[in-house]
Protein backbone atom coordinates (compact mmCIF):
# COMPACT_ATOMS: atom_id res chain seq x y z
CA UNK A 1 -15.14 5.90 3.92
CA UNK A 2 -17.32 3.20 2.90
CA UNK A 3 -17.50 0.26 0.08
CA UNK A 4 -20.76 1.09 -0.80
CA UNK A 5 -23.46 3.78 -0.20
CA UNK A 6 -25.78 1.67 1.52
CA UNK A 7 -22.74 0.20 3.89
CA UNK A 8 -21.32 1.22 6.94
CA UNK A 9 -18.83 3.67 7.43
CA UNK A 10 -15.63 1.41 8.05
CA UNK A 11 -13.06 3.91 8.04
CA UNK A 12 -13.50 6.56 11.20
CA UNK A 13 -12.14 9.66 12.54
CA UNK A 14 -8.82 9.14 10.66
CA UNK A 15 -6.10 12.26 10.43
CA UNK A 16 -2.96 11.80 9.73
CA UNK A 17 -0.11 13.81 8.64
CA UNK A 18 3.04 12.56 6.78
CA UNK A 19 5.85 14.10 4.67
CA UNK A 20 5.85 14.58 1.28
CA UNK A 21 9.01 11.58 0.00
CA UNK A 22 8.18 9.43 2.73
CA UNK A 23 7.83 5.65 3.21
CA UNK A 24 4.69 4.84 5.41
CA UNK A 25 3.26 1.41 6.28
CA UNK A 26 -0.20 0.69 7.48
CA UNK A 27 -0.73 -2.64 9.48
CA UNK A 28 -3.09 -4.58 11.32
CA UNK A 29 -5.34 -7.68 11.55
CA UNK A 30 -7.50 -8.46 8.91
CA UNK A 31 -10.85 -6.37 8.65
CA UNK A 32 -9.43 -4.06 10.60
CA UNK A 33 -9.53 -1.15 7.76
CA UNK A 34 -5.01 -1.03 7.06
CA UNK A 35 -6.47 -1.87 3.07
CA UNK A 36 -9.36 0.91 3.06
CA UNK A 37 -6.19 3.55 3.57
CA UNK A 38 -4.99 2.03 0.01
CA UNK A 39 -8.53 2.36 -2.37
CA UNK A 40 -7.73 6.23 -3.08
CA UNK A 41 -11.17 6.13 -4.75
CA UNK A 42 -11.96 2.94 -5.40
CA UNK A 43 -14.99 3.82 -3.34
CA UNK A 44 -15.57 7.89 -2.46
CA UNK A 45 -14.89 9.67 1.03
CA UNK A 46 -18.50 9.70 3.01
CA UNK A 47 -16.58 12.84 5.07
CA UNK A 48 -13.03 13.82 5.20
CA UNK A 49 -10.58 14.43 3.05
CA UNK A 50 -7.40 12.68 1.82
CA UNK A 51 -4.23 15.09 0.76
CA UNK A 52 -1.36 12.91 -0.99
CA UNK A 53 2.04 15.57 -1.95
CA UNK A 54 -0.41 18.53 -0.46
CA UNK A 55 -3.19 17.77 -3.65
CA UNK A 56 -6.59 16.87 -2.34
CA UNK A 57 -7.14 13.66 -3.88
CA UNK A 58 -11.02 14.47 -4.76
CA UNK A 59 -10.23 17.78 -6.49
CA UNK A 60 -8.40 16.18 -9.69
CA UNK A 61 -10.41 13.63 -11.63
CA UNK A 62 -9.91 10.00 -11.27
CA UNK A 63 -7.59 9.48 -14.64
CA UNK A 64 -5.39 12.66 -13.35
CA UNK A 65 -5.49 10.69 -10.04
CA UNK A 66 -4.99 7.46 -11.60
CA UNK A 67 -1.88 8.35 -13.41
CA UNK A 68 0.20 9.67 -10.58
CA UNK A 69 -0.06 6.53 -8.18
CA UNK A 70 1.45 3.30 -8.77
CA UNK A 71 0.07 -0.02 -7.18
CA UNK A 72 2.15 -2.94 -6.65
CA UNK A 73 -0.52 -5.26 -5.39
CA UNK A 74 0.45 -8.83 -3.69
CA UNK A 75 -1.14 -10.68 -6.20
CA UNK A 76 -1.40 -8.38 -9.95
CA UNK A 77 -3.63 -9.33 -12.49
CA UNK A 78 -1.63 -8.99 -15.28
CA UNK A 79 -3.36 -7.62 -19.11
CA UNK A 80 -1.29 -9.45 -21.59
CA UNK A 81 -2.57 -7.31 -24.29
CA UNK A 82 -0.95 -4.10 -22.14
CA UNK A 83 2.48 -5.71 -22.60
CA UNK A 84 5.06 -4.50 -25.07
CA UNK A 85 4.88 -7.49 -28.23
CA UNK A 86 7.50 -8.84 -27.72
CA UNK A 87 6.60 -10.02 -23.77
CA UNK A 88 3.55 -10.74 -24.84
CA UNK A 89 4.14 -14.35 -26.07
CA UNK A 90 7.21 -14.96 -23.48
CA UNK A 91 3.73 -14.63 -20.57
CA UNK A 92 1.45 -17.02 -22.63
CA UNK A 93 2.03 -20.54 -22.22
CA UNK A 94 -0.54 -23.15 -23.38
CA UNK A 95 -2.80 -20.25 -23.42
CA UNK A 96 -2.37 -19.51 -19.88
CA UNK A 97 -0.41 -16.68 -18.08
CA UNK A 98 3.52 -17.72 -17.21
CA UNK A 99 4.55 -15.19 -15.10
CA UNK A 100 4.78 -15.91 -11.73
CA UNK A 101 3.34 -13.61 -9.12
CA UNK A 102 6.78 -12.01 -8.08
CA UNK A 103 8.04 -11.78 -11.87
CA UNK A 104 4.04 -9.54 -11.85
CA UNK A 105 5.29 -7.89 -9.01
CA UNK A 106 8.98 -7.21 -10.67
CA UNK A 107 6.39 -5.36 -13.87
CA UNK A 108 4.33 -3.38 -11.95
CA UNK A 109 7.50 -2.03 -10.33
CA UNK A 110 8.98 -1.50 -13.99
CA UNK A 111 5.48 0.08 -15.21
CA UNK A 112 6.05 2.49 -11.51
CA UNK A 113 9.40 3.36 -12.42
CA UNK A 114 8.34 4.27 -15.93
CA UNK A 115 5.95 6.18 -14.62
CA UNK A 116 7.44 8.85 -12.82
CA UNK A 117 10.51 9.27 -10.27
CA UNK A 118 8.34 11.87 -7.85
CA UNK A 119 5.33 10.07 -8.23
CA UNK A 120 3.58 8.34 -5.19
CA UNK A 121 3.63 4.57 -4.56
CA UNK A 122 1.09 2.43 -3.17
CA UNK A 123 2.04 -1.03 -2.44
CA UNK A 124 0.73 -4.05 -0.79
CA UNK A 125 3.44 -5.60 1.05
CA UNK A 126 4.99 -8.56 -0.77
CA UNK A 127 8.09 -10.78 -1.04
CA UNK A 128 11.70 -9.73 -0.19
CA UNK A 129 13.40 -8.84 -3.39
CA UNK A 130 10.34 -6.67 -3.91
CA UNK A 131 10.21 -4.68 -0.46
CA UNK A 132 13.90 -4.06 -1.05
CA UNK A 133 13.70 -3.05 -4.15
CA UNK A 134 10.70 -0.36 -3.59
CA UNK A 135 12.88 1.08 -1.01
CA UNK A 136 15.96 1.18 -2.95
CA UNK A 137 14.40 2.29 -6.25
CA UNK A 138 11.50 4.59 -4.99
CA UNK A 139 13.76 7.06 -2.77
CA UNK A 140 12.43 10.23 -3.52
CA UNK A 141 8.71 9.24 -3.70
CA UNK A 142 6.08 8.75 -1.04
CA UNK A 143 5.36 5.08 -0.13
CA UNK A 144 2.71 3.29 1.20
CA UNK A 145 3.35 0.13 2.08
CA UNK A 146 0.10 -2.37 2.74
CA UNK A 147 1.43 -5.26 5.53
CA UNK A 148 0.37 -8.04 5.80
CA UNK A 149 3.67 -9.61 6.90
CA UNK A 150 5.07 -7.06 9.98
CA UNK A 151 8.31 -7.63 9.09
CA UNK A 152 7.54 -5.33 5.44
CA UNK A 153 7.05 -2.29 7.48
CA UNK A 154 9.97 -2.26 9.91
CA UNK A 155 12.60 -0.02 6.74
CA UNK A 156 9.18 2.84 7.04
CA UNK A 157 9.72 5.93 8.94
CA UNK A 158 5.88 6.06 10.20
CA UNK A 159 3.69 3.11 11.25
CA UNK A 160 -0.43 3.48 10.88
CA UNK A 161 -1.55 0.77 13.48
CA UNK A 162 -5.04 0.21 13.02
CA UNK A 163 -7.89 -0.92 15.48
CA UNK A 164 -9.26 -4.28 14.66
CA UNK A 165 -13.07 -3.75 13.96
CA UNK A 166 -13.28 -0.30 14.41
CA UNK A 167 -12.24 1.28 11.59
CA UNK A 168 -10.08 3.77 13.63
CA UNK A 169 -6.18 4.47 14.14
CA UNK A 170 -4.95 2.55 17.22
CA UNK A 171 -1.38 3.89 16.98
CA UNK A 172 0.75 6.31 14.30
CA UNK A 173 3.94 6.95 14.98
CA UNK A 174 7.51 5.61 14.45
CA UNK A 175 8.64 1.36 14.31
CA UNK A 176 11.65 2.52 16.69
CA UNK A 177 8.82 4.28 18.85
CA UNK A 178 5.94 1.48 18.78
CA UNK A 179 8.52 -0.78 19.30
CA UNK A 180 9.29 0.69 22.68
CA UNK A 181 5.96 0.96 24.22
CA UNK A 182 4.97 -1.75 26.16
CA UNK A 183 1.18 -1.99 25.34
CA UNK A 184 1.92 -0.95 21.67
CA UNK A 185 -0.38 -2.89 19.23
CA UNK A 186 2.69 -2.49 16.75
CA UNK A 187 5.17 -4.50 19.51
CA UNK A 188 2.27 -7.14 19.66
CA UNK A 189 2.06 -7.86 16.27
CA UNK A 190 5.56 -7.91 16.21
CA UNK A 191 6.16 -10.06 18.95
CA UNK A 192 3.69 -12.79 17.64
CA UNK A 193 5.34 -12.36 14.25
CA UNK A 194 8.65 -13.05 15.53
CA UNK A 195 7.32 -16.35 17.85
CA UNK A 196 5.42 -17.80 14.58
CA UNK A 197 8.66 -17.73 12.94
C-alpha cells in the first residue's frame, strides 16, 4: 500500500487470515504501519489484495464499501448538519461543537449499530466504556481494533504486531500466545505498558 503514488510502499508482504465474526487488534509503535491496516481505501492497494467477510474489498465500489464498515475513530469529527434535529442544537454551544470526544465516540457507535448487526467494525482504540462496549455490542461482527493503548487489544482473539519502520508483520497470532514468548514484540509492549503505569 502506499499514501500516495509517488510514495513509498509502506505496507509490505502482508497476509493474513482471520475469521469471519472476529475481534482483531493491530498494534505497534508509531509509523510502524498498525493504521495503514485501517484506510480500506483511503489510498488504493499498489499489489495485494484485502478480503474482509470473504468479499475482495476492490471488487465493490467505494460507496458499497463505504456502507458496510463502521469507523469509530479516537478523535471523530462530528457533521452537525448529519445529526437528527433535534441533537443538532443540544451539540452547538456558542457556535461551537459540545460534545465531548467520548460522547462522539458513544455516536459513531450508535450510527454502527444502526448500521447493521453483521456488518464489519473498524475502530481506533479509545477509552474504556467504549472498548467495552464494542465488544459487548458488536458480537457477531468482525472487529478491528486500532491500539494505541496495549491494554485495548488484550479482550481480541488475534494480535497483528507490526515491525516498526518496515512496514511488515512482526508477529500475528493470539494475546495468550504473544504473551508467552519471551522475545515477543507483543510481551514488550506490554511489559513497558504495564511499568509506565
Amino acid at each position: 500500500m502506499k499514501y500516495q503514488d509517488n510514495t513509498p510502499i509502506v505496507l509490505k508482504g502482508i497476509n493474513l487470515r482471520t475469521h469471519s465474526q472476529e475481534m482483531g487488534g493491530a498494534v505497534g509503535r508509531t509509523g510502524s504501519g498498525e493504521r495503514g491496516v485501517a484506510l480500506l481505501r483511503l489510498a488504493e492497494l499498489a499489489a495485494g489484495r484485502i478480503l474482509i467477510d470473504s468479499v475482495d474489498i476492490c471488487s465493490i465500489s467505494l460507496g458499497e464499501l463505504r456502507s458496510k464498515l463502521s469507523l469509530i475513530p479516537q478523535e471523530p469529527v462530528l457533521f452537525i448538519s448529519k445529526l437528527p434535529q433535534r441533537l443538532q442544537a443540544e451539540a452547538m454551544a456558542d457556535g461551537k461543537n459540545s460534545f465531548s470526544v467520548g460522547e462522539r465516540q458513544r455516536l459513531c457507535i450508535t450510527c454502527a449499530l444502526r448500521r447493521s448487526s453483521e456488518g464489519s467494525l473498524i475502530g481506533v482504540e479509545t477509552g474504556a466504556l467504549v472498548q467495552q462496549t464494542v465488544c459487548e455490542a458488536f458480537q457477531g461482527c468482525t472487529v478491528l481494533v486500532i491500539a494505541h493503548r496495549i491494554t485495548a487489544v488484550l479482550n481480541c482473539g488475534l494480535i497483528l504486531a507490526m515491525d516498526h519502520g518496515k512496514g511488515r508483520v512482526a508477529e500475528f497470532d493470539s494475546p495468550v500466545v504473544l504473551q508467552r514468548e519471551l522475545k515477543s514484540m507483543f510481551a514488550a509492549l506490554l511489559a513497558k505498558a504495564g511499568s509506565l503505569s
